[in-house]
N, C-alpha and C. Protein backbone atom coordinates (compact mmCIF):
# COMPACT_ATOMS: atom_id res chain seq x y z
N UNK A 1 60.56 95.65 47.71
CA UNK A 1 59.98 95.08 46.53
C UNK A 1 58.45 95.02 46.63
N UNK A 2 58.10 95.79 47.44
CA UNK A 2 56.40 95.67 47.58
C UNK A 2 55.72 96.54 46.86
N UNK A 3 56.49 97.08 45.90
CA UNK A 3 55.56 98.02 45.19
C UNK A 3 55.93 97.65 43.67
N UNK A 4 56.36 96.54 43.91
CA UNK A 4 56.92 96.53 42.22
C UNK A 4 56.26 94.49 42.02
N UNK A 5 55.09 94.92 41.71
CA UNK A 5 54.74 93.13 41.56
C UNK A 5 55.24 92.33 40.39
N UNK A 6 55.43 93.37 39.15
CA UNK A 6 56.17 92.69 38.12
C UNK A 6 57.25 92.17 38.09
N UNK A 7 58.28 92.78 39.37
CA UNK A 7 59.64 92.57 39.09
C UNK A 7 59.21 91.14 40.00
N UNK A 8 58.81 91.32 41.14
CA UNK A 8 58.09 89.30 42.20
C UNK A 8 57.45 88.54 41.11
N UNK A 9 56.87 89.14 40.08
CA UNK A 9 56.84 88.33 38.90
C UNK A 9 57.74 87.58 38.33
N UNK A 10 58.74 88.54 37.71
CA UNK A 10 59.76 88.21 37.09
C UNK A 10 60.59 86.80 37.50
N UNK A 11 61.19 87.67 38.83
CA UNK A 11 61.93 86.96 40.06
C UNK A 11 60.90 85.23 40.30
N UNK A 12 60.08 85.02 40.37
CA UNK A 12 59.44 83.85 40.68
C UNK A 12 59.85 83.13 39.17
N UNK A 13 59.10 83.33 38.21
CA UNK A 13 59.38 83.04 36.76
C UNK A 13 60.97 82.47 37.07
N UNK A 14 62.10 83.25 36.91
CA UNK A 14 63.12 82.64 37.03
C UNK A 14 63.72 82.03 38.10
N UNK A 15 62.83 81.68 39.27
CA UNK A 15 62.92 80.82 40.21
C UNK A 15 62.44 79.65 39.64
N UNK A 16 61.31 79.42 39.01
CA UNK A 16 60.90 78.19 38.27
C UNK A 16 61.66 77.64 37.11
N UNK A 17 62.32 78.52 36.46
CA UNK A 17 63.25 77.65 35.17
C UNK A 17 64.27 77.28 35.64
N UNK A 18 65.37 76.40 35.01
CA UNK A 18 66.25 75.55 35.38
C UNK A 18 67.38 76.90 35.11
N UNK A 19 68.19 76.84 36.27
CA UNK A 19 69.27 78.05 36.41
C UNK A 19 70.70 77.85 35.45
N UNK A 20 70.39 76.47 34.64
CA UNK A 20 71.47 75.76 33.43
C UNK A 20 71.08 77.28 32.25
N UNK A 21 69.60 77.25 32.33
CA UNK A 21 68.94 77.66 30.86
C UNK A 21 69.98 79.33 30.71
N UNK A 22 69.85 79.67 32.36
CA UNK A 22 70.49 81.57 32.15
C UNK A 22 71.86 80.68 31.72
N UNK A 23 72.19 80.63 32.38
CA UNK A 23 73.85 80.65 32.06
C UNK A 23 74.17 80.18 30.52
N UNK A 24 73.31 78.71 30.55
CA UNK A 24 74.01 78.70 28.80
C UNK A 24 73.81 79.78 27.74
N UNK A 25 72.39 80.81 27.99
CA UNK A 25 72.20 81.52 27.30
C UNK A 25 73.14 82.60 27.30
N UNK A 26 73.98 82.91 28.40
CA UNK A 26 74.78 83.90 28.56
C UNK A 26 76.11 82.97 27.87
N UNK A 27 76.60 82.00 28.05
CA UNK A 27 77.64 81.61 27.36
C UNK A 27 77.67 81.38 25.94
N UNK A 28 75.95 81.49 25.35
CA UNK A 28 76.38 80.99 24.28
C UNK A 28 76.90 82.78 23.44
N UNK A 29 76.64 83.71 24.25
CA UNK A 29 77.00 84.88 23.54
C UNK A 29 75.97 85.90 24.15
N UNK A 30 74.74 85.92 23.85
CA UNK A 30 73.70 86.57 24.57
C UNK A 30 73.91 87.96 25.39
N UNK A 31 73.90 89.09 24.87
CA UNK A 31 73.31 89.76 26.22
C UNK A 31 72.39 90.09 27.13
N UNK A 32 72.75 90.45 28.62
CA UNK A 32 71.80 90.83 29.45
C UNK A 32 70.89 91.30 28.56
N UNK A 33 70.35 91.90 27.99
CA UNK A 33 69.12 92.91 27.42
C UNK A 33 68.65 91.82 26.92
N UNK A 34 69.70 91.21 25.74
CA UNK A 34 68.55 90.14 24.52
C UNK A 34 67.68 88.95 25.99
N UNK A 35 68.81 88.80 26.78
CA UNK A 35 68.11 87.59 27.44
C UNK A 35 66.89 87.93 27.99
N UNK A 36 66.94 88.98 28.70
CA UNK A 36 65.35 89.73 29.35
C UNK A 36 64.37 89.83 28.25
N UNK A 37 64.56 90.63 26.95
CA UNK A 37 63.87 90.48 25.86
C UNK A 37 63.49 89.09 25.28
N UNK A 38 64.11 87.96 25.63
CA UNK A 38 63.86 86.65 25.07
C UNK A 38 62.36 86.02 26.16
N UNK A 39 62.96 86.52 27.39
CA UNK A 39 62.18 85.64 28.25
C UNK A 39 61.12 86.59 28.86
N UNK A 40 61.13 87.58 28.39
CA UNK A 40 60.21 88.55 28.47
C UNK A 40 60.22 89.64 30.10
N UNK A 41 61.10 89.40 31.11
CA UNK A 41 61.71 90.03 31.87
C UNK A 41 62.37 91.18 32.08
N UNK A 42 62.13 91.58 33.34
CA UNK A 42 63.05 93.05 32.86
C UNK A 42 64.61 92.60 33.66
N UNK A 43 65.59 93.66 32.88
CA UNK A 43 66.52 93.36 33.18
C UNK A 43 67.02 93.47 34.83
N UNK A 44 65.96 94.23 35.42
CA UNK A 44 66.40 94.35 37.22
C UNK A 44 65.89 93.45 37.90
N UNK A 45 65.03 92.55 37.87
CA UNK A 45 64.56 91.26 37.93
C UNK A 45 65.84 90.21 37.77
N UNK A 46 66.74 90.69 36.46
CA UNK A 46 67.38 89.61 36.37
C UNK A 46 68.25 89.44 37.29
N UNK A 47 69.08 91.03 37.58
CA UNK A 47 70.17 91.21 38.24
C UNK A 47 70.00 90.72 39.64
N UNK A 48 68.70 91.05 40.33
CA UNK A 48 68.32 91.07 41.45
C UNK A 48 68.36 89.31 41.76
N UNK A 49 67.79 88.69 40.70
CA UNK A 49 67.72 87.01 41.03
C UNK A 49 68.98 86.53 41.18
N UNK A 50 69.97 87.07 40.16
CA UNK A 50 71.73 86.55 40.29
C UNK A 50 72.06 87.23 41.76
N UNK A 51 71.94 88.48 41.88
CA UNK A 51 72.12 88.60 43.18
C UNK A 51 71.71 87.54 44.52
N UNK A 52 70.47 87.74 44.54
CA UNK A 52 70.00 86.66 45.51
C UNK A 52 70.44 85.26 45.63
N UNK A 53 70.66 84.80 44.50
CA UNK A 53 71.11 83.43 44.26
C UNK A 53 72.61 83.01 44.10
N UNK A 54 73.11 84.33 44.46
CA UNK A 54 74.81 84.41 44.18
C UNK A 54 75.41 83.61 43.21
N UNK A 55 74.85 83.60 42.15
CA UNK A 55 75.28 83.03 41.03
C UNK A 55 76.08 84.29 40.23
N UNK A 56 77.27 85.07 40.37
CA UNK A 56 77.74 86.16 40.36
C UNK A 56 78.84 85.47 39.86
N UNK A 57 79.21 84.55 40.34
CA UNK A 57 80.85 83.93 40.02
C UNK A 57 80.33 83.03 38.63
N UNK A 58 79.15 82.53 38.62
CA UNK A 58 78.65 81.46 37.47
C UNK A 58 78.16 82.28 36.21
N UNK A 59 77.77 83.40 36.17
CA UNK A 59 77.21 84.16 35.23
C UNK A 59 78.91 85.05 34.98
N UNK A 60 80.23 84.97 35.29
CA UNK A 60 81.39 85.66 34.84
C UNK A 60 82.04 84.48 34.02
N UNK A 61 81.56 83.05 34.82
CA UNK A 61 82.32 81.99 34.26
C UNK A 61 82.05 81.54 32.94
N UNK A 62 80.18 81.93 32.66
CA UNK A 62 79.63 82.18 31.31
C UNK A 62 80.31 82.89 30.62
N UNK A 63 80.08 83.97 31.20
CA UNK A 63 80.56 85.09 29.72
C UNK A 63 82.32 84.70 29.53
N UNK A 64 83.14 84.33 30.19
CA UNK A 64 84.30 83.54 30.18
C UNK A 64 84.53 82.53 28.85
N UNK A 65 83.30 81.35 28.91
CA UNK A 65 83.41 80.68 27.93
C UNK A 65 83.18 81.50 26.76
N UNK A 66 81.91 82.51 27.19
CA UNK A 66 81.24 83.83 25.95
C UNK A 66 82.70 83.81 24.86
N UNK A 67 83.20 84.70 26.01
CA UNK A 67 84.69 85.10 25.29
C UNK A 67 85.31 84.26 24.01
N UNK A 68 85.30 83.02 24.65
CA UNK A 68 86.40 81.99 23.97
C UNK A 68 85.35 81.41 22.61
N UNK A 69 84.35 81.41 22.47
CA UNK A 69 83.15 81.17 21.57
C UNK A 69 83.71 82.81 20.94
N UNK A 70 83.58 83.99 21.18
CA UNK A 70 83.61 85.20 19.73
C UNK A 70 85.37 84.93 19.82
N UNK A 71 86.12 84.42 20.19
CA UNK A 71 87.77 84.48 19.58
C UNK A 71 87.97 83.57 18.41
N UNK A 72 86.65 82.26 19.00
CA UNK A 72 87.14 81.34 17.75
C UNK A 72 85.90 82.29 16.65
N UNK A 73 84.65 82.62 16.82
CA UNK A 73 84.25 83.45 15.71
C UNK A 73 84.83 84.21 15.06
N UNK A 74 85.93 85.09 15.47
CA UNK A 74 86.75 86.03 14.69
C UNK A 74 87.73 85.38 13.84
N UNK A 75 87.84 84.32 14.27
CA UNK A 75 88.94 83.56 13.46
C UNK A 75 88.46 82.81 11.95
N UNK A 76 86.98 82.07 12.65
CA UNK A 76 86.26 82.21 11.03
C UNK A 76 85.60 83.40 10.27
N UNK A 77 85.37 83.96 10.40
CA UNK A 77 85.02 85.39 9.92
C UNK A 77 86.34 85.80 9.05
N UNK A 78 87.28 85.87 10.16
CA UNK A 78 88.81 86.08 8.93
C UNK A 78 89.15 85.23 7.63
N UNK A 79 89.09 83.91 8.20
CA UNK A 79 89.20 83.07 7.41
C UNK A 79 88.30 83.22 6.15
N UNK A 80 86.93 83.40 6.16
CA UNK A 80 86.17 83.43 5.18
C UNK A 80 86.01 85.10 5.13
N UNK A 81 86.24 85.56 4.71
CA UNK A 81 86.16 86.98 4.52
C UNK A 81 85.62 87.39 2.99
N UNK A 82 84.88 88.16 2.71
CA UNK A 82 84.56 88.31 1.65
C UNK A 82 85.39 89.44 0.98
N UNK A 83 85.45 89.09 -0.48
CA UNK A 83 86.55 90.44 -0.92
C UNK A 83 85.48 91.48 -1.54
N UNK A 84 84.08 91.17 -1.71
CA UNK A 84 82.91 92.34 -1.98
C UNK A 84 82.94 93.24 -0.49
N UNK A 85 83.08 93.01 -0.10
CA UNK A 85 82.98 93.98 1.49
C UNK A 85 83.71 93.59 2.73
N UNK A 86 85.05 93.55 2.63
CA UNK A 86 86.22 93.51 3.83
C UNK A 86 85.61 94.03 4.96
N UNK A 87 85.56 95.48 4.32
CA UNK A 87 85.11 96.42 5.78
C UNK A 87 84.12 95.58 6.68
N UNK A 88 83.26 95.03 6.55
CA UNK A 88 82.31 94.52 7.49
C UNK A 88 82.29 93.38 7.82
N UNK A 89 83.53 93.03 7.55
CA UNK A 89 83.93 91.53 8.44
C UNK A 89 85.05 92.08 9.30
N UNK A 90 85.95 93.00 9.02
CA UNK A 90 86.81 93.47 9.94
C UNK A 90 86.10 94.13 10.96
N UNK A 91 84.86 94.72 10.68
CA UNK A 91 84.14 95.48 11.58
C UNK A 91 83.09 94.31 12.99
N UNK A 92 82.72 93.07 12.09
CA UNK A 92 82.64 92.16 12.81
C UNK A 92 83.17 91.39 14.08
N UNK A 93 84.85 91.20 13.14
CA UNK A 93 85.94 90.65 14.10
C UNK A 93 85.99 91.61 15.16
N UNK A 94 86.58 92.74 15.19
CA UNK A 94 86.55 94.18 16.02
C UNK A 94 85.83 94.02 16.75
N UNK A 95 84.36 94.34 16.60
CA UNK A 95 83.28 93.91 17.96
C UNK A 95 83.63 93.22 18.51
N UNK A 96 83.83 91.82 18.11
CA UNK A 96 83.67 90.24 19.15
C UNK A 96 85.10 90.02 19.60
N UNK A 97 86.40 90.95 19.47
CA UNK A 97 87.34 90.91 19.63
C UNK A 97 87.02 92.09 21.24
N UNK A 98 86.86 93.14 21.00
CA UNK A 98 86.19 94.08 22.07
C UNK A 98 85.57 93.35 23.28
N UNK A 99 84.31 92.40 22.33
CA UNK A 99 83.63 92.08 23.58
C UNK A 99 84.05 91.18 24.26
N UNK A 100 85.22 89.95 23.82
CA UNK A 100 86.10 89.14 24.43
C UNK A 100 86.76 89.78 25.20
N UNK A 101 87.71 91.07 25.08
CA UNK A 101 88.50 91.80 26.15
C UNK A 101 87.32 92.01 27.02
N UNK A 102 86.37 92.30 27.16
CA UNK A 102 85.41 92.98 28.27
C UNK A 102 85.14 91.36 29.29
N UNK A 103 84.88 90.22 28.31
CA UNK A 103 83.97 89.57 29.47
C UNK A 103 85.35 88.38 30.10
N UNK A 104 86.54 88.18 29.33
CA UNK A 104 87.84 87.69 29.82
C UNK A 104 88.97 88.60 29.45
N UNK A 105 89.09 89.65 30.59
CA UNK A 105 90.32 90.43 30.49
C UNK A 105 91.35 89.89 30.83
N UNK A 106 91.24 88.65 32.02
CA UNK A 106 92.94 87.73 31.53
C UNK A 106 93.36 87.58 30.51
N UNK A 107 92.32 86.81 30.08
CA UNK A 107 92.92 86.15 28.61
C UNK A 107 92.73 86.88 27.09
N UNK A 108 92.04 87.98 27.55
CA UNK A 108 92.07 88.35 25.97
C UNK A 108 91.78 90.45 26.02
N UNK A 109 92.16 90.41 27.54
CA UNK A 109 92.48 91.75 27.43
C UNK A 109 93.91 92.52 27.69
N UNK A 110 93.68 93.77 26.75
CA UNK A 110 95.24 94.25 26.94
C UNK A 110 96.32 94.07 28.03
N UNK A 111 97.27 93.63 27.77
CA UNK A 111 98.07 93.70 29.17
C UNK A 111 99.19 94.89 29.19
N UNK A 112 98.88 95.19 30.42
CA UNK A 112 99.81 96.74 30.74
C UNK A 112 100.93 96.84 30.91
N UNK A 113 101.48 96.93 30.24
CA UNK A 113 103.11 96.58 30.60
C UNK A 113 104.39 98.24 31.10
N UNK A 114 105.19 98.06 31.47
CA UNK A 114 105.91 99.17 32.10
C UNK A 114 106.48 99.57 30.99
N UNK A 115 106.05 100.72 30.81
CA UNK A 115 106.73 101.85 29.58
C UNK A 115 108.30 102.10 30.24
N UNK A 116 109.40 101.68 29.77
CA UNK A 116 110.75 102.40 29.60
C UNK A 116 111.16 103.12 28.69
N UNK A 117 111.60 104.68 28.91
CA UNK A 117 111.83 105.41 28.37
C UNK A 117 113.39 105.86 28.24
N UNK A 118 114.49 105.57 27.72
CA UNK A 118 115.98 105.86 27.91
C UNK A 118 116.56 106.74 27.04
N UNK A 119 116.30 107.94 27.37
CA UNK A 119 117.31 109.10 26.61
C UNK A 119 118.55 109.10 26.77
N UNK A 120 119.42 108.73 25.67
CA UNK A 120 120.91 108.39 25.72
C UNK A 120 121.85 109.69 26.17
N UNK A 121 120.83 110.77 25.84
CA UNK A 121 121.33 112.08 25.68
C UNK A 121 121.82 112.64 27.09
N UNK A 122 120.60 112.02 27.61
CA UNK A 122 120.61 112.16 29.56
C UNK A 122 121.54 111.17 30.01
N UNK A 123 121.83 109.92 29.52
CA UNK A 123 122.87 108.97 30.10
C UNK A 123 124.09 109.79 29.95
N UNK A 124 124.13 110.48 28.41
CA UNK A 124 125.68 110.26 28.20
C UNK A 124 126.34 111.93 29.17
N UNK A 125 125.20 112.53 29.38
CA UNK A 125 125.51 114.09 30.13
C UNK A 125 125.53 113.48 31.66
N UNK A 126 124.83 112.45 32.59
CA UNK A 126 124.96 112.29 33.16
C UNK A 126 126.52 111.51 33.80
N UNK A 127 126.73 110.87 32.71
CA UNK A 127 128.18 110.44 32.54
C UNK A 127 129.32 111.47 32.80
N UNK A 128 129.41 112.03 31.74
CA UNK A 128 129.96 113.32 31.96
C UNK A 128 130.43 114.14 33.09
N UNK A 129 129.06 114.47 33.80
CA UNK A 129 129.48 114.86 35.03
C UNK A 129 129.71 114.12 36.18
N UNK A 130 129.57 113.32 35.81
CA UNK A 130 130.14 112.20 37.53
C UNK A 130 131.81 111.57 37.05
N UNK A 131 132.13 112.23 35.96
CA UNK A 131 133.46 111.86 35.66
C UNK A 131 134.08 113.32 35.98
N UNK A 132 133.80 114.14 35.61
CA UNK A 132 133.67 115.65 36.13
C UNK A 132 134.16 115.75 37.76
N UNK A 133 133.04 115.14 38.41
CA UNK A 133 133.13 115.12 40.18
C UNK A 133 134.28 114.09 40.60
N UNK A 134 134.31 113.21 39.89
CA UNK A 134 135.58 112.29 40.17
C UNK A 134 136.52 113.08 39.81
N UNK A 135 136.90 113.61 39.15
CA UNK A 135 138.21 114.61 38.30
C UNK A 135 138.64 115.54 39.78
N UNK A 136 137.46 115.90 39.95
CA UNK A 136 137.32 117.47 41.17
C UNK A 136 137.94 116.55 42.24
N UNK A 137 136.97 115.89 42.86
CA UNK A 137 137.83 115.07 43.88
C UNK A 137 138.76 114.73 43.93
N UNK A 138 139.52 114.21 43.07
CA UNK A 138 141.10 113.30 42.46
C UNK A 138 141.69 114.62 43.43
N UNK A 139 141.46 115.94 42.38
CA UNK A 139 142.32 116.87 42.43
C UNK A 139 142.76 117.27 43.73
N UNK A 140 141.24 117.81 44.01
CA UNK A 140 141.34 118.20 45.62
C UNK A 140 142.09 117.14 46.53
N UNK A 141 142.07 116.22 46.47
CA UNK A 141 142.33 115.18 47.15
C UNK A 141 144.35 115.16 47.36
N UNK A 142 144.81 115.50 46.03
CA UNK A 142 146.01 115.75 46.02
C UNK A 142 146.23 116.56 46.72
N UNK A 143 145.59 117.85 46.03
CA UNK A 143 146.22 118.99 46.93
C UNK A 143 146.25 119.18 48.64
N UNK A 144 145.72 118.14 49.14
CA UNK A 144 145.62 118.09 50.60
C UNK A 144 146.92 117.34 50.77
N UNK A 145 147.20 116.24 50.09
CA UNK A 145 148.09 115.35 50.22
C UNK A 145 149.54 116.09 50.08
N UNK A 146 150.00 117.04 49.37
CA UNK A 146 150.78 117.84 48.69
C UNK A 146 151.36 119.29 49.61
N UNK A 147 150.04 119.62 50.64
CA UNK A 147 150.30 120.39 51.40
C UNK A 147 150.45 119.94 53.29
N UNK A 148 150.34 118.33 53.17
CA UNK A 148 150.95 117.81 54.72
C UNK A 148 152.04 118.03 54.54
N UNK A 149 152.75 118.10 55.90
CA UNK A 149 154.39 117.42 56.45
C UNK A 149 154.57 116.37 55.54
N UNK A 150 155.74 116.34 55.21
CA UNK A 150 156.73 114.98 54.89
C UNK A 150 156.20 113.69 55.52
N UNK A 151 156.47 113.28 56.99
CA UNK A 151 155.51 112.13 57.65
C UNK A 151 154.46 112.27 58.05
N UNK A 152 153.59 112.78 57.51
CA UNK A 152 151.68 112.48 57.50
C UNK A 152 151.67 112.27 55.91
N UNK A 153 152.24 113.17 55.12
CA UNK A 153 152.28 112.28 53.70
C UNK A 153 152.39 110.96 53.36
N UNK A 154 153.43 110.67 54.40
CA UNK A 154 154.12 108.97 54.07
C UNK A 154 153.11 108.28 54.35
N UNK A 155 152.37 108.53 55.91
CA UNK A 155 151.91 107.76 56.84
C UNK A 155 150.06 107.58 55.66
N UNK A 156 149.86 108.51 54.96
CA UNK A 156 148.36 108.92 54.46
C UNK A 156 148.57 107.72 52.94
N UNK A 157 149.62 108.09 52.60
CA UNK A 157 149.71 106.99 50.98
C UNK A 157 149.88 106.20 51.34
N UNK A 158 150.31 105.10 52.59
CA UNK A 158 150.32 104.02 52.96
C UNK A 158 148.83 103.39 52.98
């Protein structure tokens, strides 16, 4: 960092403000960019200070609440929807619905579930032939029985 005095700029600057101010700004919705643009910072300054300060788990827990702040926005947006221009409230909801899956994918991103696929067509042919192989066997099975002695017959159906 010795060749970059703006970013030891930066980095000091947000050593001096209260570390409440990033986070609420990130929870209240905010992105990385607007926040650097607000406080006049560049954005590798910012990353680099969360780094250092391992505030990594506190800036996810933000955008966490982020999330739950645009789910209830989408919900008023629906609610009040205008009938002069639908399209751009659905286009609204959509974004902040997006950006909720991105910053809480527990809770508000797709969940993957196991595709089952059952072709009856394949059950009922598979059926078929294992009644087939049972048939074959039965048979064969006699004909062994059919061609012992008299007492190995007796002694085998017992």
């Amino acid at each position: 960092m010795v060749g970059n005095p703006k970013r030891k700029q930066d980095i000091a600057f947000l050593n001096q403000m209260p570390e409440e101010m990033i986070f609420s700004m990130v929870e209240s919705g905010k992105s990385i960019a607007n926040i650097c643009i607000e406080l006049g910072i560049s954005k590798r300054a910012l990353d680099d200070w969360i780094e250092e300060n391992d505030y990594g788990a506190m800036i996810t827990r933000a955008r966490t609440r982020a999330a739950d702040l645009l789910a209830c926005e989408t919900i008023e947006i629906a609610d009040s929807m205008a009938d002069s221009n639908p399209q751009r409230d659905v286009q609204r909801i959509r974004t902040r619905q997006w950006l909720a899956e991105r910053w809480d994918q527990k809770t508000y991103g797709l969940q993957k579930a196991t595709q089952v696929n059952i072709n009856i067509q394949d059950l009922r042919m598979a059926a078929l032939r294992h009644t087939e192989v049972l048939e074959d066997l039965s048979t064969e099975n006699r004909g062994h029985i059919a061609h012992l002695p008299v007492d190995n017959a007796n002694q085998h159906a017992e």
